[in-house]
Protein backbone atom coordinates (compact mmCIF):
# COMPACT_ATOMS: atom_id res chain seq x y z
CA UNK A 1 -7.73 64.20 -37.62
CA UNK A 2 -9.86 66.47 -40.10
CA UNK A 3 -12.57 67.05 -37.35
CA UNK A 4 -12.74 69.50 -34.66
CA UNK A 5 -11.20 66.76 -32.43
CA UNK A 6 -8.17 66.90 -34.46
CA UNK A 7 -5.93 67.29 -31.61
CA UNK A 8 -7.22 64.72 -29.56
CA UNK A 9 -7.00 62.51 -33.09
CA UNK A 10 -3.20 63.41 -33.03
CA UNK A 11 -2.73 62.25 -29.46
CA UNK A 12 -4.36 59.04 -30.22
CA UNK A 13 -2.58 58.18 -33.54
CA UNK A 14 0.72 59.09 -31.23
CA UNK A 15 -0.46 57.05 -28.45
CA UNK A 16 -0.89 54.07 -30.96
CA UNK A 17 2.51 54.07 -32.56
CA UNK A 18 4.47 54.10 -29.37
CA UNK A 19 2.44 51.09 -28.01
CA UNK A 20 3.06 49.09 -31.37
CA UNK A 21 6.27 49.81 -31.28
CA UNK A 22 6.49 48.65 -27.68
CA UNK A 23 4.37 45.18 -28.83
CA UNK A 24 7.01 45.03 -31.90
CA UNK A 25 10.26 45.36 -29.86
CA UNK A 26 9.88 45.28 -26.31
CA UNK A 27 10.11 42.01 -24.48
CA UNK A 28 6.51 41.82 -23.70
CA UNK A 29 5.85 38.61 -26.28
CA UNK A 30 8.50 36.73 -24.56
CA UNK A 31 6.96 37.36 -20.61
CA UNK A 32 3.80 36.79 -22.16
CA UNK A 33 4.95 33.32 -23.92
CA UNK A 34 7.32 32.17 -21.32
CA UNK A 35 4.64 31.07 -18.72
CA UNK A 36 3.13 29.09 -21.79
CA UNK A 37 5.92 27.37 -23.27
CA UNK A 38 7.88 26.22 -19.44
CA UNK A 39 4.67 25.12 -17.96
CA UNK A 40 5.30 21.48 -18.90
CA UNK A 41 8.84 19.94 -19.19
CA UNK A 42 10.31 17.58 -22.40
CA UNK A 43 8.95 14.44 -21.83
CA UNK A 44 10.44 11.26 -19.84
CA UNK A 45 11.30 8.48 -21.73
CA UNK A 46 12.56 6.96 -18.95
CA UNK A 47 9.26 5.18 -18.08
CA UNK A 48 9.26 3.06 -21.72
CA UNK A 49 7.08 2.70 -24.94
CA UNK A 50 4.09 4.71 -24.92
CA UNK A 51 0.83 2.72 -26.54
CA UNK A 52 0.19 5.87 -28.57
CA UNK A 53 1.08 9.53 -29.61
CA UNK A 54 -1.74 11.77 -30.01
CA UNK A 55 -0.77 14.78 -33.12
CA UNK A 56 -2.68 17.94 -32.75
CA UNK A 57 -3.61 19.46 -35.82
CA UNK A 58 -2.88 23.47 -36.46
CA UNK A 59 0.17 23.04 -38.67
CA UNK A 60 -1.69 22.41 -42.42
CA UNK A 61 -3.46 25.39 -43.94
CA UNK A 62 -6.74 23.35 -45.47
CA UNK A 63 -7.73 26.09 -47.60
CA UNK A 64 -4.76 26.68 -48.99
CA UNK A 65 -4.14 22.91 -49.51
CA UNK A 66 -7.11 22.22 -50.99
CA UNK A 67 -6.72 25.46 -53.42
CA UNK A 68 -3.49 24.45 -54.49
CA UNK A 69 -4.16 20.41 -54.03
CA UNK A 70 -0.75 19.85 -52.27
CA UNK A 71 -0.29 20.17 -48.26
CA UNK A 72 0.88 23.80 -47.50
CA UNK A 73 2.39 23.70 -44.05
CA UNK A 74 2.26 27.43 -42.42
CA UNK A 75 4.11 26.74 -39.43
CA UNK A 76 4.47 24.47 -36.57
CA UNK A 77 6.19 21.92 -38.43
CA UNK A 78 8.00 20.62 -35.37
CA UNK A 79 4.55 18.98 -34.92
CA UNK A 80 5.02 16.14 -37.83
CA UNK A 81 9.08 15.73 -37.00
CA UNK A 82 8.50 14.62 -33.28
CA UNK A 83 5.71 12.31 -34.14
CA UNK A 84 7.71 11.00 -36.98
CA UNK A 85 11.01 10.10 -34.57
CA UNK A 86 7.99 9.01 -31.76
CA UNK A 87 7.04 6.25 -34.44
CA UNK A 88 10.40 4.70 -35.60
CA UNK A 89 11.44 4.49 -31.71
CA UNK A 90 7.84 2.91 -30.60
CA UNK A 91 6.68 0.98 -33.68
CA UNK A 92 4.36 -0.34 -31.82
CA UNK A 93 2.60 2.69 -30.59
CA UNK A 94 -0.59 3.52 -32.34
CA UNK A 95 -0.33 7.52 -34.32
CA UNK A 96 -3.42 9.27 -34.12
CA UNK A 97 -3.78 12.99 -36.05
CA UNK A 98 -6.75 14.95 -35.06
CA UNK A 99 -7.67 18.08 -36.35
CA UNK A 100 -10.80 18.89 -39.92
CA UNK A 101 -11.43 22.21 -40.39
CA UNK A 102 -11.42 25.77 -38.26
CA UNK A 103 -13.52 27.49 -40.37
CA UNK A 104 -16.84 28.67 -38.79
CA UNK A 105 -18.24 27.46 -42.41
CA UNK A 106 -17.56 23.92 -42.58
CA UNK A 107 -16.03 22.82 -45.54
CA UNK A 108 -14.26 20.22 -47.44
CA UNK A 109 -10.97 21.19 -46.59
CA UNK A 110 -9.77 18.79 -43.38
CA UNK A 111 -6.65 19.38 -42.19
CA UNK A 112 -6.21 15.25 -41.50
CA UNK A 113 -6.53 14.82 -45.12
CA UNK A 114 -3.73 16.92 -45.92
CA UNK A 115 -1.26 15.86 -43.09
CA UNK A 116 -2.03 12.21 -43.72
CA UNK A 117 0.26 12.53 -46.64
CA UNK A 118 3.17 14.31 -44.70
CA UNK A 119 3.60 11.87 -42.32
CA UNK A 120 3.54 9.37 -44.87
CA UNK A 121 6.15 10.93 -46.49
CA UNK A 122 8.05 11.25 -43.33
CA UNK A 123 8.02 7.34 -42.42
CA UNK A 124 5.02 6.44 -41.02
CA UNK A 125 2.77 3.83 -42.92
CA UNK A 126 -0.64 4.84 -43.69
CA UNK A 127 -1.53 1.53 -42.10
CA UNK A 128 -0.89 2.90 -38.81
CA UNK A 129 -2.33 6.30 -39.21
CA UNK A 130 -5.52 6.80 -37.20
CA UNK A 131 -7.00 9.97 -38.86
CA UNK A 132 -9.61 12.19 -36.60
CA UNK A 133 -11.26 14.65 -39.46
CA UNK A 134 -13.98 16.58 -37.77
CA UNK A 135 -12.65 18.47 -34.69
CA UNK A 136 -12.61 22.49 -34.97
CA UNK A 137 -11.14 23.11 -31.95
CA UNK A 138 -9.03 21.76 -29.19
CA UNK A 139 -11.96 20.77 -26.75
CA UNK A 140 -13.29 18.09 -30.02
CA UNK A 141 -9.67 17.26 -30.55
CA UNK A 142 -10.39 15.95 -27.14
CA UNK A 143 -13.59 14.72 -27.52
CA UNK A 144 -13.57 12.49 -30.72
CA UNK A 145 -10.19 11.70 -30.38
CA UNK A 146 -11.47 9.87 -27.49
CA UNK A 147 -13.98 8.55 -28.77
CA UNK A 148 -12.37 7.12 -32.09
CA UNK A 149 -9.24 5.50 -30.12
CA UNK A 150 -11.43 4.30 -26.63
CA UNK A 151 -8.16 4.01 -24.85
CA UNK A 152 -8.22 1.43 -22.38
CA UNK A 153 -6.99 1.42 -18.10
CA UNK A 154 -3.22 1.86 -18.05
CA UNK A 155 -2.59 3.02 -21.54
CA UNK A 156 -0.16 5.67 -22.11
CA UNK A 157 -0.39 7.86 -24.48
CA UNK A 158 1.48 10.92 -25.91
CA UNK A 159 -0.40 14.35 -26.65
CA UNK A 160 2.20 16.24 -29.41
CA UNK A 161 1.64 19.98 -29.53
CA UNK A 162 3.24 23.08 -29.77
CA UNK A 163 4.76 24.30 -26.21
CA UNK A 164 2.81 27.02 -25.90
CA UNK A 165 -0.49 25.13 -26.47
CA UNK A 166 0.36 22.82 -24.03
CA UNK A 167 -1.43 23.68 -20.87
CA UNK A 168 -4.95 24.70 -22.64
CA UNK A 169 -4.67 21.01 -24.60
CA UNK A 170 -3.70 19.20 -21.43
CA UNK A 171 -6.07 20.65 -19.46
CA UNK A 172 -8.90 19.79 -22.16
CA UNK A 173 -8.15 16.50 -22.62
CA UNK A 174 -8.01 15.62 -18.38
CA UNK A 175 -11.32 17.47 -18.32
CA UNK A 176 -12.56 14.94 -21.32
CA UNK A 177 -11.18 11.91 -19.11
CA UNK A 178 -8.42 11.20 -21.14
CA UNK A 179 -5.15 11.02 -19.17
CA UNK A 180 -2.31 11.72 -21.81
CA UNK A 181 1.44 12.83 -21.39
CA UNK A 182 2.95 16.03 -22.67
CA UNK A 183 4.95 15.98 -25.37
CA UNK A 184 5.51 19.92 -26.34
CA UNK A 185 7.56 20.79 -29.20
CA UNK A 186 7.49 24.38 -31.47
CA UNK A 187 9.29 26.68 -29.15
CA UNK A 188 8.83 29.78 -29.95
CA UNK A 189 11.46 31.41 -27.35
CA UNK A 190 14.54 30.19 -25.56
CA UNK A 191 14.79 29.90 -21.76
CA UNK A 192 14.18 32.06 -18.76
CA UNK A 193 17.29 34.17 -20.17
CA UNK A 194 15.28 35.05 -23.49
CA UNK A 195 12.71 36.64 -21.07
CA UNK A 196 13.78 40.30 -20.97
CA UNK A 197 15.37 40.58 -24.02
CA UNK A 198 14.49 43.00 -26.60
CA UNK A 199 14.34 42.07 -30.40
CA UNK A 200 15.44 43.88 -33.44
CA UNK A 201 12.68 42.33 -35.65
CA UNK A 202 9.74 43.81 -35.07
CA UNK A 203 7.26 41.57 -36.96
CA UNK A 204 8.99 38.79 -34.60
CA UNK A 205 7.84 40.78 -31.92
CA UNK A 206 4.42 41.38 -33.10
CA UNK A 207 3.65 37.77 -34.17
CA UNK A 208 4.92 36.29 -30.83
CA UNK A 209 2.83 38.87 -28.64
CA UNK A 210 -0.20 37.61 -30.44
CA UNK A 211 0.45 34.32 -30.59
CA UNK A 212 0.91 34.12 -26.99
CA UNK A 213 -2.43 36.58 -26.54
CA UNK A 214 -4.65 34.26 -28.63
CA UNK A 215 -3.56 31.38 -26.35
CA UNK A 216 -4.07 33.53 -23.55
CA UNK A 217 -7.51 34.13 -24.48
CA UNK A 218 -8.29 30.61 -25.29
CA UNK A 219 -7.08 29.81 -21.74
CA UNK A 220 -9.55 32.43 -19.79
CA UNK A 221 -12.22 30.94 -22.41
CA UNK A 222 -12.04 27.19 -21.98
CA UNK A 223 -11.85 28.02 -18.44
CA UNK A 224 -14.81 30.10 -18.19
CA UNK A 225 -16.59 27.35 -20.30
CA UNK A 226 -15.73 24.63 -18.17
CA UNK A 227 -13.66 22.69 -20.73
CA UNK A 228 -10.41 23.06 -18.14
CA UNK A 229 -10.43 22.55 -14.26
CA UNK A 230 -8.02 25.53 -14.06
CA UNK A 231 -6.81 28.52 -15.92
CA UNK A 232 -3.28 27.57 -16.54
CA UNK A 233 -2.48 23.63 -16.40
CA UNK A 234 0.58 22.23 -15.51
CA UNK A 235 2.09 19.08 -14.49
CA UNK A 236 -0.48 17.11 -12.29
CA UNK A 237 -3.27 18.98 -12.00
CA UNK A 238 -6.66 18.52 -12.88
């Protein structure tokens, strides 16, 4: 803007504004979320017990936990609720939380430590707790969680994780060889009438858009990778 290029620098600063304020208020978070969050449907608990419910960490900040030496939940708390009700309905089904640290420095901080506590706290005893501490990612949520709980021929199990997360987790853990059933909670958007509609709150707006652009990108990536057999999951697929 002070250079020679100055009015090319105001064109660009103008350009910028009116697409943020298209991210903030237009309904482009909610057609980029609603493919995410309807690709799997509430689960059937028509077909009895599950043998055990698989939580996905995400939920627990580590850092802050371990700064302030108390769990500090940032969001996503649907994800200790469902697993909560899961266990006083199936008290025989094994609870599994998977999820250490996302840092690309390892440290200390695992988020299994901190969330061990909160389900505790919300009625499930530590004695059935199965905690999974080193995974930094979804693909090692798969992996170890696998690994740790060796489920056996005709198990079923229940993978708990945010809606929108659903499809890249399902399709990670059928690419690991672990056949689990959704069970997506944390909407972040109502149905397919939600899908045009513009919001008033434009850090709603902006969170949502990259929320569902992150998971987006993670999608492309794991598929590119090989850690899913397709680029969006669903129901029955591979």
């Amino acid at each position: 803007m002070v250079t020679r290029f100055a009015s090319l620098g105001r064109k660009l600063a103008v350009t910028t504004l009116v697409l943020l304020a298209l991210v903030a208020f237009s309904p482009l978070g909610n057609l980029l979320m609603y493919p995410l969050e309807s690709r799997f449907p509430a689960w059937d608990s028509s077909r009895g017990a599950p043998d055990g419910i698989i939580v996905l960490g995400g939920s627990v900040d580590s850092d802050l936990s371990a700064a302030h030496r108390t769990p500090v939940v940032s969001h996503a708390a649907d994800r200790f609720f469902a697993p909560a009700e899961l266990a006083r309905r199936y008290p025989n089904a094994r609870v599994v939380f998977t999820g250490g640290s996302a840092n690309l420095i390892s440290t200390e901080a695992k988020e299994a430590d901190y969330s061990a506590p909160i389900l505790e706290s919300l009625g499930i005893a530590k004695e059935r707790l199965i905690l999974e501490r080193e995974s930094r990612n979804t693909w090692e949520n798969a992996i170890f969680t696998k690994q740790l709980v060796m489920p056996k021929p005709g198990e079923r199990w229940l993978l708990v994780t945010s809606a929108f997360h659903m499809p890249r987790a399902m399709g990670t853990f059928r690419k690991a060889g672990f056949d689990v059933e959704a069970y997506p909670v944390d909407w972040r958007m109502g149905g397919r009438d939600a899908l045009f509609a513009f919001t008033r709150n434009g850090a709603e707006g902006l969170s949502k858009t990259d929320v569902a652009m992150r998971e987006w990108i993670g999608l492309v990536a794991y598929r590119i990778t090989g850690r899913t057999g397709e680029l969006l999951p669903g129901p029955g697929k591979d």
